[in-house]
PDB file of N, CA and C in Angstrom:
ATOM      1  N   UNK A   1     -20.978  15.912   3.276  1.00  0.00           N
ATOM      2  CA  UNK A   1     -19.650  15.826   2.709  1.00  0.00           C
ATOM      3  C   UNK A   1     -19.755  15.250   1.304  1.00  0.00           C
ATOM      4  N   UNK A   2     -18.957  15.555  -0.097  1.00  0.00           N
ATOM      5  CA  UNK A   2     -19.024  15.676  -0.807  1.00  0.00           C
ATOM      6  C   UNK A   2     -17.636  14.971  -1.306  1.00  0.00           C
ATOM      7  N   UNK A   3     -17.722  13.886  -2.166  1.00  0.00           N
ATOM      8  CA  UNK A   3     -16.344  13.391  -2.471  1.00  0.00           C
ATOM      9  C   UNK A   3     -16.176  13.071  -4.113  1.00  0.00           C
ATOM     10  N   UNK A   4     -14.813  13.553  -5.098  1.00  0.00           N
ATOM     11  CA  UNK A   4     -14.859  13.725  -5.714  1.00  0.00           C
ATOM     12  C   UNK A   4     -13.689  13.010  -6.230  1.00  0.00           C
ATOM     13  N   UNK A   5     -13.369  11.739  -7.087  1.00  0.00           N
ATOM     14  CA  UNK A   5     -12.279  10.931  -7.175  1.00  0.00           C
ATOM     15  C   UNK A   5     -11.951  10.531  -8.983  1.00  0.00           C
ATOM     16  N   UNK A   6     -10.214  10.398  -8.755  1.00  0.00           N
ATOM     17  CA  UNK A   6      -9.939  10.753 -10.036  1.00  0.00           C
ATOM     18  C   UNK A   6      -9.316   9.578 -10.365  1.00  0.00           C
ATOM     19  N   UNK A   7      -9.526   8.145 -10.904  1.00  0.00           N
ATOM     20  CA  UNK A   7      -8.572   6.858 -10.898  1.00  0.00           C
ATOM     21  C   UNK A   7      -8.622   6.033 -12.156  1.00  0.00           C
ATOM     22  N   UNK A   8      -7.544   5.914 -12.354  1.00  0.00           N
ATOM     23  CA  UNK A   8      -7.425   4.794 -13.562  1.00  0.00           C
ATOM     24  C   UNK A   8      -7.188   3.053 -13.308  1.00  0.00           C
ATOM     25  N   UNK A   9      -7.925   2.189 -14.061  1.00  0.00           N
ATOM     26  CA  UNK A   9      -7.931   1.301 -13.828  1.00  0.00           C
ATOM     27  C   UNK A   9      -7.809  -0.083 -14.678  1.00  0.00           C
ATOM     28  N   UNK A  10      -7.367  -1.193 -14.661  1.00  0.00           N
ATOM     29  CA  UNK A  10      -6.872  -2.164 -15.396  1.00  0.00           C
ATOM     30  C   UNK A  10      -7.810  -3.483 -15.598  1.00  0.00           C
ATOM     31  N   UNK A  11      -8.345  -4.019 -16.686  1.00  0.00           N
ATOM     32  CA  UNK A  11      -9.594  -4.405 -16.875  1.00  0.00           C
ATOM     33  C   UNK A  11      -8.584  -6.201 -17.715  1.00  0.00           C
ATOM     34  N   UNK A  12      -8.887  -6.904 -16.926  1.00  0.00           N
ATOM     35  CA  UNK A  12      -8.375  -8.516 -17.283  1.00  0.00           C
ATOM     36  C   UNK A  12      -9.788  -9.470 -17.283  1.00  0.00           C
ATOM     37  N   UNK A  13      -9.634 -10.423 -18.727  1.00  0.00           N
ATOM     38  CA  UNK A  13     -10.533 -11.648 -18.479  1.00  0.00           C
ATOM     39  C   UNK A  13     -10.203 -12.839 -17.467  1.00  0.00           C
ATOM     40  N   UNK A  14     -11.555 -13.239 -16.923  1.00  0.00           N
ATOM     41  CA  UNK A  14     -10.892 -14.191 -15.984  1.00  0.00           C
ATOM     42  C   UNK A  14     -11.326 -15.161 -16.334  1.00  0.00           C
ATOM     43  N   UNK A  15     -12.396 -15.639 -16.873  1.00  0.00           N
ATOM     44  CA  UNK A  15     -13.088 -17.253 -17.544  1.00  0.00           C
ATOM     45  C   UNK A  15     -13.025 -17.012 -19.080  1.00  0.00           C
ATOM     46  N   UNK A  16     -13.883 -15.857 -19.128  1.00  0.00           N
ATOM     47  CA  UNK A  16     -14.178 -15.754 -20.895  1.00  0.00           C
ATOM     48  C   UNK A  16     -14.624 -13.851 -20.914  1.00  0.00           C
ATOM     49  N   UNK A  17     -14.586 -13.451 -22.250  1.00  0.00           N
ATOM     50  CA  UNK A  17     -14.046 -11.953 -22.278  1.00  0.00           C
ATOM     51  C   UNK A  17     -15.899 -11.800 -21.714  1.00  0.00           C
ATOM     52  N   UNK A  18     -16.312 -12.515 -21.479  1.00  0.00           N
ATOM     53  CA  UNK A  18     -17.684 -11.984 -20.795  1.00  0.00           C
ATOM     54  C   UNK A  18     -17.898 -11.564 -19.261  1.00  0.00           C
ATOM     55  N   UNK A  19     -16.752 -12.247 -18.576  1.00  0.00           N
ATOM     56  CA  UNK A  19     -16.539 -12.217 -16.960  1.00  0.00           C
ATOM     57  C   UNK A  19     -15.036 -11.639 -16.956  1.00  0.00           C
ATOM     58  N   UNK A  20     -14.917 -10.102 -16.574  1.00  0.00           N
ATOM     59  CA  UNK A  20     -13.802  -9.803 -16.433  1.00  0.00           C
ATOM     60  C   UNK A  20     -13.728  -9.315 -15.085  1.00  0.00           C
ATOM     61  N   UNK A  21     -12.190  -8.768 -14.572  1.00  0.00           N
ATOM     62  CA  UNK A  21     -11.896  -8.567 -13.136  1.00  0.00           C
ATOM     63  C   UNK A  21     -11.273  -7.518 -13.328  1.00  0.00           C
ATOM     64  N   UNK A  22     -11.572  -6.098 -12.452  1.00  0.00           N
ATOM     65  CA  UNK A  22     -10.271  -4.965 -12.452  1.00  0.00           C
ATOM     66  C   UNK A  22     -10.309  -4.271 -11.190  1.00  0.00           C
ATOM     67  N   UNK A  23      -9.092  -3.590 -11.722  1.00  0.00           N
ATOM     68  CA  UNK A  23      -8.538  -3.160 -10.438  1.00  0.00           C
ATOM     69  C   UNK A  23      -8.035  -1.724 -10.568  1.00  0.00           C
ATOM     70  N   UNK A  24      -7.633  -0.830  -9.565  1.00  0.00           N
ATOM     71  CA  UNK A  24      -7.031   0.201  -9.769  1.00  0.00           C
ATOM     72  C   UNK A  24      -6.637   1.472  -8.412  1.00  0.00           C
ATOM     73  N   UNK A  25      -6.487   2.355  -8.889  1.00  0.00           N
ATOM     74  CA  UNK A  25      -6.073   3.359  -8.002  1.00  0.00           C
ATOM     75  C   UNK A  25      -6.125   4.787  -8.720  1.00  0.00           C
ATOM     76  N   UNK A  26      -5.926   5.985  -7.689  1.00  0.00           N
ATOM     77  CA  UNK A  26      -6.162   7.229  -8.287  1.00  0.00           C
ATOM     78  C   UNK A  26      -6.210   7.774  -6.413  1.00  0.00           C
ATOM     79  N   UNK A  27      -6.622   9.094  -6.470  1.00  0.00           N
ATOM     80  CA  UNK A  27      -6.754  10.210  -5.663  1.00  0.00           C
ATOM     81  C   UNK A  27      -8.229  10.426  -5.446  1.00  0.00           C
ATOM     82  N   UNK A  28      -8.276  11.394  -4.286  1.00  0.00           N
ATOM     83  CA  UNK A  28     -10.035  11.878  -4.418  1.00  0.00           C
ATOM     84  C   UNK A  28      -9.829  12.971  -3.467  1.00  0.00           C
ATOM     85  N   UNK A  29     -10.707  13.617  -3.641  1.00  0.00           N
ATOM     86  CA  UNK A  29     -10.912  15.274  -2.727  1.00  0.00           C
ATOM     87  C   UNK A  29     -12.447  15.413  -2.162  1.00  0.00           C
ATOM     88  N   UNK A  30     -12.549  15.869  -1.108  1.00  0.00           N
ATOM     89  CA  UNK A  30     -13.364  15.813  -0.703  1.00  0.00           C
ATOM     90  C   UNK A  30     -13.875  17.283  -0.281  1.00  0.00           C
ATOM     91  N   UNK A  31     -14.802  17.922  -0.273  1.00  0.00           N
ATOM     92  CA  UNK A  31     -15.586  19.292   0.524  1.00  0.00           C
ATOM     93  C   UNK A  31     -16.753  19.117   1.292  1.00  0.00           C
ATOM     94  N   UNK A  32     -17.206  20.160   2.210  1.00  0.00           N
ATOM     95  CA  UNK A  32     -18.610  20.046   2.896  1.00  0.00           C
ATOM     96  C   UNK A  32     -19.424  20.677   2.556  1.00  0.00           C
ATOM     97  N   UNK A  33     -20.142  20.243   3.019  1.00  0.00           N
ATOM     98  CA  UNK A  33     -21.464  21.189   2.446  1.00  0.00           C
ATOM     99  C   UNK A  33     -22.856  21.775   3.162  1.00  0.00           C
ATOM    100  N   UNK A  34     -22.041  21.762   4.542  1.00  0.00           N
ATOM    101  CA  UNK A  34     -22.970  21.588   5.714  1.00  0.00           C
ATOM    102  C   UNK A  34     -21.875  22.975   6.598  1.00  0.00           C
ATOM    103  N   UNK A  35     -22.271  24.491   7.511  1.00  0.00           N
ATOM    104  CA  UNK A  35     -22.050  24.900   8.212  1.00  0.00           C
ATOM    105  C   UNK A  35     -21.346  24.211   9.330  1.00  0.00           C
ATOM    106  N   UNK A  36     -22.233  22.946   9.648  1.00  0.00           N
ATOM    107  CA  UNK A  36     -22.435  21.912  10.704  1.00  0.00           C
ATOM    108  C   UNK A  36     -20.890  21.322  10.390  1.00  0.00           C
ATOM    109  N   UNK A  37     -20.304  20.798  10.033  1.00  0.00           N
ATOM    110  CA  UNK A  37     -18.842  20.102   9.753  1.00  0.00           C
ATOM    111  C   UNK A  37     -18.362  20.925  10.030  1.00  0.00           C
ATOM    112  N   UNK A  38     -17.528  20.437  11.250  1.00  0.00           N
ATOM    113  CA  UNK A  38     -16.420  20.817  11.732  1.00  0.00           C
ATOM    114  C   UNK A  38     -15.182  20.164  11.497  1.00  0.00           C
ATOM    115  N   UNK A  39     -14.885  19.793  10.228  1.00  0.00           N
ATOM    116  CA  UNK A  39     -13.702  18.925   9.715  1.00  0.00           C
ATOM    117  C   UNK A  39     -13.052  19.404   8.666  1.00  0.00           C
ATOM    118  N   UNK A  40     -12.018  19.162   8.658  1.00  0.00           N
ATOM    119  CA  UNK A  40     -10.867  19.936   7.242  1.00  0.00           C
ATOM    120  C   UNK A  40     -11.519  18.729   6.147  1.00  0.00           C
ATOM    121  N   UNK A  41     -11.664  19.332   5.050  1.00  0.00           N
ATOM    122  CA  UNK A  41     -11.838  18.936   3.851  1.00  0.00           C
ATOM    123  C   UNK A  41     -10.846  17.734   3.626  1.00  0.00           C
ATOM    124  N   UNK A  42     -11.117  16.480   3.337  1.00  0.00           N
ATOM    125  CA  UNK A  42     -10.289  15.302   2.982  1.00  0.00           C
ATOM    126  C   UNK A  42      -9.730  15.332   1.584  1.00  0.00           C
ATOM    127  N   UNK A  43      -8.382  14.621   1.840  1.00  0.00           N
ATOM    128  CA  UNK A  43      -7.923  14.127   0.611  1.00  0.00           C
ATOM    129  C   UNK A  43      -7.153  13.337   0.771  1.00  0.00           C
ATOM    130  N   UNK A  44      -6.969  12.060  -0.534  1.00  0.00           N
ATOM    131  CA  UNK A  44      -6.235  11.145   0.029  1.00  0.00           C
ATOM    132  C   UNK A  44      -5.802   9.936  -1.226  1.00  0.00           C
ATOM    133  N   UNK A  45      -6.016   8.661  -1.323  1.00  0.00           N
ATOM    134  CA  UNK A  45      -5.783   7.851  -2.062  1.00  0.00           C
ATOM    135  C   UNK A  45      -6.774   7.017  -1.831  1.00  0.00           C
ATOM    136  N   UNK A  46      -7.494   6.830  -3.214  1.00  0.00           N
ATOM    137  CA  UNK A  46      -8.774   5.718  -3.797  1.00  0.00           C
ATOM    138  C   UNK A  46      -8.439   4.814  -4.316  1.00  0.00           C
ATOM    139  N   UNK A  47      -8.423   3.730  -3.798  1.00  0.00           N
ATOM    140  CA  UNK A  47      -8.250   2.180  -4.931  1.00  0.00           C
ATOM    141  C   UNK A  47      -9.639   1.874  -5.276  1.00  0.00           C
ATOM    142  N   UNK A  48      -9.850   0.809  -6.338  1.00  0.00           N
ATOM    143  CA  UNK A  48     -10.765   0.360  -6.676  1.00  0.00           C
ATOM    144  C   UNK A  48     -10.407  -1.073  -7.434  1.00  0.00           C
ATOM    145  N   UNK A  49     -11.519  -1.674  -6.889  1.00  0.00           N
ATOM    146  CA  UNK A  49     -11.196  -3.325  -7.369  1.00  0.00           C
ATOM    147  C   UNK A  49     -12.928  -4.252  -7.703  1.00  0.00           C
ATOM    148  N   UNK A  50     -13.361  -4.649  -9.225  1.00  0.00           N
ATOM    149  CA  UNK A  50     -14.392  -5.548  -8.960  1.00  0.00           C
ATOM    150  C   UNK A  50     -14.445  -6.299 -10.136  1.00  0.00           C
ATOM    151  N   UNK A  51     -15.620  -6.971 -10.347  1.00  0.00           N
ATOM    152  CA  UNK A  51     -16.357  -8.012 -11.445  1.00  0.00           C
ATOM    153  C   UNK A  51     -17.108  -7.143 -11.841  1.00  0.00           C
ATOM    154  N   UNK A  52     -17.227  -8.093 -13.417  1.00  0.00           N
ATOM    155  CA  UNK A  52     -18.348  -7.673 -14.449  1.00  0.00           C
ATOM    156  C   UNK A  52     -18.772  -8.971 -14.884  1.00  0.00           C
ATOM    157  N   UNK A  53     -20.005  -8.826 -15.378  1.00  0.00           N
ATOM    158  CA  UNK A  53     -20.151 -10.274 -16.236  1.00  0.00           C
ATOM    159  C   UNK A  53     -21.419  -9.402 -17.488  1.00  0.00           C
ATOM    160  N   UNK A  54     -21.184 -10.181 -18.545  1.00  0.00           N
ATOM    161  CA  UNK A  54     -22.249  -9.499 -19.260  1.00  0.00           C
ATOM    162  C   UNK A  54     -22.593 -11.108 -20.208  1.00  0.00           C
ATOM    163  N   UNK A  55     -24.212 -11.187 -20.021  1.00  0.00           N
ATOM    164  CA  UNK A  55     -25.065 -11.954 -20.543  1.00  0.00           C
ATOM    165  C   UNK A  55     -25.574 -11.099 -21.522  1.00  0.00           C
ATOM    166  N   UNK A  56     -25.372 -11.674 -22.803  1.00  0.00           N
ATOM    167  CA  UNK A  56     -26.203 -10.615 -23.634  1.00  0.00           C
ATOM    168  C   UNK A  56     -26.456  -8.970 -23.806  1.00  0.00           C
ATOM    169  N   UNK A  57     -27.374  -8.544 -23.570  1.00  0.00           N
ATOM    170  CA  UNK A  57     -26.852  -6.760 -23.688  1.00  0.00           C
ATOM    171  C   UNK A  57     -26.660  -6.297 -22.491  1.00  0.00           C
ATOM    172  N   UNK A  58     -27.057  -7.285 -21.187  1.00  0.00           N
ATOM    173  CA  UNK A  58     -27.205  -6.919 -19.820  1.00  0.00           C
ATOM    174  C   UNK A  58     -25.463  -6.874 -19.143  1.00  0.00           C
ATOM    175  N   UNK A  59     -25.204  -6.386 -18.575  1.00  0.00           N
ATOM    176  CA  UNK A  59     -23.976  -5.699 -17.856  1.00  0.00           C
ATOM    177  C   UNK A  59     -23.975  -6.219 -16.293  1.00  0.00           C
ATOM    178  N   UNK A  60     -23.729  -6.798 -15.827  1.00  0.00           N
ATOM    179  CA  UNK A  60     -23.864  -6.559 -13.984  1.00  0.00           C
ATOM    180  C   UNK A  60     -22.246  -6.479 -13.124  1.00  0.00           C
ATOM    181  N   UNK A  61     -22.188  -5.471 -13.100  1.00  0.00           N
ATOM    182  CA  UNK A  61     -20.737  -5.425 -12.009  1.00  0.00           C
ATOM    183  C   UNK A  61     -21.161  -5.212 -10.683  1.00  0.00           C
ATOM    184  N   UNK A  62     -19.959  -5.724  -9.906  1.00  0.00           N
ATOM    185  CA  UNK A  62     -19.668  -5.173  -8.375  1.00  0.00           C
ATOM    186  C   UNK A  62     -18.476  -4.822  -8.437  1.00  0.00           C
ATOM    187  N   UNK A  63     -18.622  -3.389  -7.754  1.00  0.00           N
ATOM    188  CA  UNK A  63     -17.253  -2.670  -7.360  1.00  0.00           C
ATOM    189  C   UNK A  63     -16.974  -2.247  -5.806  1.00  0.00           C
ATOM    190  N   UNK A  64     -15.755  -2.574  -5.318  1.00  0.00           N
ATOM    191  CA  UNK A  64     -15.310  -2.297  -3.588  1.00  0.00           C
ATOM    192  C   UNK A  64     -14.283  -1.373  -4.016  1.00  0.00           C
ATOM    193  N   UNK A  65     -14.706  -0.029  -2.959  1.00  0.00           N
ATOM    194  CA  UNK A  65     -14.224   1.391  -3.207  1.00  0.00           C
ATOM    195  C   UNK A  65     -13.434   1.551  -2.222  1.00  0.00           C
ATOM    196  N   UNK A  66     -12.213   1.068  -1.340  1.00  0.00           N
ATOM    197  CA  UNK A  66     -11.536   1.477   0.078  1.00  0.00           C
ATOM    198  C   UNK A  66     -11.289   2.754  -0.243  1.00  0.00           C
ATOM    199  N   UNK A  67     -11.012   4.147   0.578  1.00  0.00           N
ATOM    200  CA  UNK A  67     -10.355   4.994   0.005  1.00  0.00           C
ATOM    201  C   UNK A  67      -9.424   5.496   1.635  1.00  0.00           C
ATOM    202  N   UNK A  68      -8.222   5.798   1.426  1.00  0.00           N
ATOM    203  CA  UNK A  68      -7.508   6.350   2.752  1.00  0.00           C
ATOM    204  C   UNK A  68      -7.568   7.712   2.872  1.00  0.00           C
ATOM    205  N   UNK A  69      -7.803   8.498   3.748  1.00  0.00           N
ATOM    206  CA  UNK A  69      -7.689   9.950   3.617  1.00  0.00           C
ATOM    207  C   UNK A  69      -6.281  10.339   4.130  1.00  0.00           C
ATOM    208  N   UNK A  70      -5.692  10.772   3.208  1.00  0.00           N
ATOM    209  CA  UNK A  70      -4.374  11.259   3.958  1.00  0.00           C
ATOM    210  C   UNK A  70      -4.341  12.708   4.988  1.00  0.00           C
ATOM    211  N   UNK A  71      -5.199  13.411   4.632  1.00  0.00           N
ATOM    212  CA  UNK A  71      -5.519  14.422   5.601  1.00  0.00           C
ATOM    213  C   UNK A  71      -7.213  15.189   5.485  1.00  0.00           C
ATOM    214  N   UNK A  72      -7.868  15.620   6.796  1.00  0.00           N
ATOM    215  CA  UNK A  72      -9.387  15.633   6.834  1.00  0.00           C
ATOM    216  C   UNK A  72      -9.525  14.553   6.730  1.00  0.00           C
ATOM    217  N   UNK A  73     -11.637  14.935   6.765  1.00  0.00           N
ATOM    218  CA  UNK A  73     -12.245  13.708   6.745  1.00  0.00           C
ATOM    219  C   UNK A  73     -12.917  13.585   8.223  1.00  0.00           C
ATOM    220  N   UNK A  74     -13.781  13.283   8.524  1.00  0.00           N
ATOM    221  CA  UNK A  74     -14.040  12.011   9.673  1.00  0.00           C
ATOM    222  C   UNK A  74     -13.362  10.910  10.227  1.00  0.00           C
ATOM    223  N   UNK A  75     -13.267  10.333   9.129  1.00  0.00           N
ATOM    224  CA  UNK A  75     -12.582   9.199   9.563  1.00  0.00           C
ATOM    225  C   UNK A  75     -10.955   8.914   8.876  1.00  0.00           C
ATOM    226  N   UNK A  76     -10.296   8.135   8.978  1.00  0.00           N
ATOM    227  CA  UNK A  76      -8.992   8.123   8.354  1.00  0.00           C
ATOM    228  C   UNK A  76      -9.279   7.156   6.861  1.00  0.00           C
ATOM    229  N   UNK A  77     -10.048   5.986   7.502  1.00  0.00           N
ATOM    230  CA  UNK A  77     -10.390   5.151   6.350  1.00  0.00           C
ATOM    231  C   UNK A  77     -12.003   4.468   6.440  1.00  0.00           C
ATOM    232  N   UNK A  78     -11.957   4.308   5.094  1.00  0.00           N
ATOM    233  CA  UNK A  78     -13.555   3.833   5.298  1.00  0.00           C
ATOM    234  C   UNK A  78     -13.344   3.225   3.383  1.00  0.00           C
ATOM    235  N   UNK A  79     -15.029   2.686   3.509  1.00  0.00           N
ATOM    236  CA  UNK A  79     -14.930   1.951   2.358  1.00  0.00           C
ATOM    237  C   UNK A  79     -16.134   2.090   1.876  1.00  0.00           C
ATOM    238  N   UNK A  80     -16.397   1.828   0.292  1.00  0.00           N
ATOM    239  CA  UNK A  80     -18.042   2.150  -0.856  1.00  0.00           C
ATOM    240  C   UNK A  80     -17.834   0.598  -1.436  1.00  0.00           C
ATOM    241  N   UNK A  81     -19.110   0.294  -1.372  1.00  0.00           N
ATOM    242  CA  UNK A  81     -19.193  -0.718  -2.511  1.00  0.00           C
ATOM    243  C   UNK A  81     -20.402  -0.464  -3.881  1.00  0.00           C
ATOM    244  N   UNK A  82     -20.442  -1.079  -4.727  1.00  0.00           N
ATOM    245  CA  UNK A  82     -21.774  -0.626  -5.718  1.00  0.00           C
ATOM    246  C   UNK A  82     -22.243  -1.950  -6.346  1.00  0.00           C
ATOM    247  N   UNK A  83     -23.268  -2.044  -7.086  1.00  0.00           N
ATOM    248  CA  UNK A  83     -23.707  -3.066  -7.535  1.00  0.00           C
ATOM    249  C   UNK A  83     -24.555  -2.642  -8.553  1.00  0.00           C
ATOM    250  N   UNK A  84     -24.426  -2.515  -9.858  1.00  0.00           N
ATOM    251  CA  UNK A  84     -24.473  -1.684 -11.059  1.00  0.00           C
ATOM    252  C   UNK A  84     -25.109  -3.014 -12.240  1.00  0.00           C
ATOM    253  N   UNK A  85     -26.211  -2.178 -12.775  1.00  0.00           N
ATOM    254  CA  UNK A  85     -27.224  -3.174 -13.793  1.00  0.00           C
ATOM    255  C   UNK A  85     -26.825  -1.980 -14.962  1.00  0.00           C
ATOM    256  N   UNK A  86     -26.313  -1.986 -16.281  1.00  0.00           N
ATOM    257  CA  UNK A  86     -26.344  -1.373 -17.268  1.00  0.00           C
ATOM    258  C   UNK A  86     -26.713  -2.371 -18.798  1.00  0.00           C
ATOM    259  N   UNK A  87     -27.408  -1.643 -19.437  1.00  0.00           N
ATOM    260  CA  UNK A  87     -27.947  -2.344 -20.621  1.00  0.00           C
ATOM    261  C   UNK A  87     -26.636  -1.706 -21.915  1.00  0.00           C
ATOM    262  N   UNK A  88     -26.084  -2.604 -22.985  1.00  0.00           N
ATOM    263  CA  UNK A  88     -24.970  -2.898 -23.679  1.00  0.00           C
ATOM    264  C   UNK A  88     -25.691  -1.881 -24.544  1.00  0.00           C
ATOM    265  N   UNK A  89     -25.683  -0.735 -25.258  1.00  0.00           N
ATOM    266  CA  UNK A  89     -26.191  -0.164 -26.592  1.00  0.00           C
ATOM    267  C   UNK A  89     -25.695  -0.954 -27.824  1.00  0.00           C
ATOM    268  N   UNK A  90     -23.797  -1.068 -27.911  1.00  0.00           N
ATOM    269  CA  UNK A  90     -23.335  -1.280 -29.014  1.00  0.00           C
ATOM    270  C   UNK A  90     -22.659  -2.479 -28.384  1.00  0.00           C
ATOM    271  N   UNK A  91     -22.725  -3.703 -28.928  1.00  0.00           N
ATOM    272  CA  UNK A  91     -22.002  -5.647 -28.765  1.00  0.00           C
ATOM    273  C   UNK A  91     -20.507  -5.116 -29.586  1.00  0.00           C
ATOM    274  N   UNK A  92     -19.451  -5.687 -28.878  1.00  0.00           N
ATOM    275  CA  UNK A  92     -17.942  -5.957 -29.426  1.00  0.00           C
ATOM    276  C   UNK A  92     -17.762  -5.880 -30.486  1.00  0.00           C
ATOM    277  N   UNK A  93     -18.232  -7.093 -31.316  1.00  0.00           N
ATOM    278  CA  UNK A  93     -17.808  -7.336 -32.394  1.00  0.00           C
ATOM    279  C   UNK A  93     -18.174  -6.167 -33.492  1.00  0.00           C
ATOM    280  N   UNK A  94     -18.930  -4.757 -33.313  1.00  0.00           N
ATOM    281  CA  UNK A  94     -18.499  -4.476 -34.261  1.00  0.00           C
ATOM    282  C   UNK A  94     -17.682  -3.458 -34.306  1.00  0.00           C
ATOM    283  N   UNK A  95     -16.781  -3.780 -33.189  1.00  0.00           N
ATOM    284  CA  UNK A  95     -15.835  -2.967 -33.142  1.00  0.00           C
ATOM    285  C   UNK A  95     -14.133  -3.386 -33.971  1.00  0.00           C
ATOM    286  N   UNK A  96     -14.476  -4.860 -34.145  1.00  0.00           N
ATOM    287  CA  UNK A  96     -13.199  -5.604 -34.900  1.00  0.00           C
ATOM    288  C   UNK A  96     -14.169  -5.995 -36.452  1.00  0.00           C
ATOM    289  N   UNK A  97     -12.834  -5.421 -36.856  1.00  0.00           N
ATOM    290  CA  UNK A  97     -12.972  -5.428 -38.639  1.00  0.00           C
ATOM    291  C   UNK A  97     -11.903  -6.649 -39.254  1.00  0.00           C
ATOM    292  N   UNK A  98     -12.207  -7.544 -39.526  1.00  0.00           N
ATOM    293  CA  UNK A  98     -11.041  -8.894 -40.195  1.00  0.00           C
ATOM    294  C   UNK A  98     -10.047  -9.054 -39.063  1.00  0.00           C
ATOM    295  N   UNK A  99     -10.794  -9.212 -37.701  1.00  0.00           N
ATOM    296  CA  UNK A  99      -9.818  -9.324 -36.588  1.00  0.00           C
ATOM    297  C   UNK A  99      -8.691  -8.544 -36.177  1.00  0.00           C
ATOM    298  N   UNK A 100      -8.770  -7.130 -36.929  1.00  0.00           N
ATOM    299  CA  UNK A 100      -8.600  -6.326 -36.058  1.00  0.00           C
ATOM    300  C   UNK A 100      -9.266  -5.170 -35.079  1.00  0.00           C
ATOM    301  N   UNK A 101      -9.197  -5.133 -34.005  1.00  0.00           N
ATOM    302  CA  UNK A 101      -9.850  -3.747 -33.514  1.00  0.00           C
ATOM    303  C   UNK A 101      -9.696  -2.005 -33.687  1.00  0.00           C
ATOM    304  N   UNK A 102     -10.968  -1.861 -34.318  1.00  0.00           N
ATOM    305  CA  UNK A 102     -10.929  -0.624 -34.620  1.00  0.00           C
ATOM    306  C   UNK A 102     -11.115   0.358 -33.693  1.00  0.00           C
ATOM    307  N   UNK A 103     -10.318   1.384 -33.391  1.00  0.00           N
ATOM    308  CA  UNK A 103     -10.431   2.515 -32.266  1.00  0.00           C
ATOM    309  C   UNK A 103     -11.567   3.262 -32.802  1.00  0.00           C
ATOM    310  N   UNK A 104     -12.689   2.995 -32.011  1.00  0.00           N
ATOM    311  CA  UNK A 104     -13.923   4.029 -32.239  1.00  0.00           C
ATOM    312  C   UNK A 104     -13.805   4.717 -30.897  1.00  0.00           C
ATOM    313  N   UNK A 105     -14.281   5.723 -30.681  1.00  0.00           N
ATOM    314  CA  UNK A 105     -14.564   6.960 -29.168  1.00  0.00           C
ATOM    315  C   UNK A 105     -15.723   6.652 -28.889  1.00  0.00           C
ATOM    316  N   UNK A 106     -16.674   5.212 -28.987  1.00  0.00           N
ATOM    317  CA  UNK A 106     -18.121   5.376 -28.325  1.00  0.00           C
ATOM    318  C   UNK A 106     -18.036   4.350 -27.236  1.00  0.00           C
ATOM    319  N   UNK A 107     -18.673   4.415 -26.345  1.00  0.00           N
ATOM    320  CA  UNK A 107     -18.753   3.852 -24.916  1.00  0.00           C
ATOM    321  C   UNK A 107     -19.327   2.622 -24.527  1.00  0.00           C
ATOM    322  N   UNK A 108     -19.271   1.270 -24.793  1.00  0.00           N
ATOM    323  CA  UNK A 108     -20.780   0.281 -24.900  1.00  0.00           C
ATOM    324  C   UNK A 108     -21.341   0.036 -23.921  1.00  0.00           C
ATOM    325  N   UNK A 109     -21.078   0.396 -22.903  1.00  0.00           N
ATOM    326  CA  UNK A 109     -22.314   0.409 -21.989  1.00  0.00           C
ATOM    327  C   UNK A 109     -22.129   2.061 -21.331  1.00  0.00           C
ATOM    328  N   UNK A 110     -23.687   1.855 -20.585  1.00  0.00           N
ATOM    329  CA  UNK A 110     -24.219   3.062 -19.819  1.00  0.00           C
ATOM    330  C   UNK A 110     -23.948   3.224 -18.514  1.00  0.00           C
ATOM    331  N   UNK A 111     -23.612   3.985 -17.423  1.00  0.00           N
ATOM    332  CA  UNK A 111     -23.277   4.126 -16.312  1.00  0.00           C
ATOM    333  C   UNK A 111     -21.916   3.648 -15.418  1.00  0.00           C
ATOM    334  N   UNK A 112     -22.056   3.925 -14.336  1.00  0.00           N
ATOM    335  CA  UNK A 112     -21.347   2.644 -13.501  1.00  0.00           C
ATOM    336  C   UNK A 112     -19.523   2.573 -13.938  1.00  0.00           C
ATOM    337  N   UNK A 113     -18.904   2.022 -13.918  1.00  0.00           N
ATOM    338  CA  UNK A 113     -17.420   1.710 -13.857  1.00  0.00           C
ATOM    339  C   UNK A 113     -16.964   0.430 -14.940  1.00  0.00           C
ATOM    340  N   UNK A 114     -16.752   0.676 -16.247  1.00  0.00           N
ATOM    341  CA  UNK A 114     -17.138  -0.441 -16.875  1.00  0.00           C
ATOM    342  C   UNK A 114     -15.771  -0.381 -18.017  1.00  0.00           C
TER     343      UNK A 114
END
């Protein structure tokens, strides 16, 4: 089974802009990929909720994935967690120019939910 999820999410400091907390929600769809499944294809509602902390260029989050299937599936509900190491390419600051932030389109870290 094959699951495919679409969610937006809300990113708050909780000590210092180095340790932040988020949260969120979205949809997900699911298909098989096996003859063997005998189950209607799931779909349903994905929340998502975790930590980040970043020391230097290093990144470490945990994320807890509940997701409900509103119809298919195996099961009705079930849950993902992750635990994600990404290295920083580009540091904050040079994204603010005389204290303001400049909208650049590049990504500063690699992988993961960030």
């Amino acid at each position: 089974m094959k699951l495919c999820s679409l969610a937006s999410w809300k990113c708050t400091f909780l000590i210092t802009r180095h340790f932040n907390i988020y949260g969120g929600a979205g949809i997900h769809k699911g298909w098989s990929t096996s003859n063997r499944d005998f189950v209607d294809d799931p779909y349903g509602l994905t929340f998502i909720g975790g930590a980040e902390l970043t020391l230097g260029r290093i990144n470490i989050s945990y994320d807890f994935k509940p997701s409900l299937n509103i119809d298919g599936g195996e099961r009705r509900f079930y849950t993902t967690q992750a635990l994600s190491l990404r290295f920083v390419l580009i540091k904050d600051s040079i994204f603010y120019k005389g204290g303001k932030k400049r909208r650049i389109g590049v990504e500063t870290a690699i992988g993961g939910s960030s």
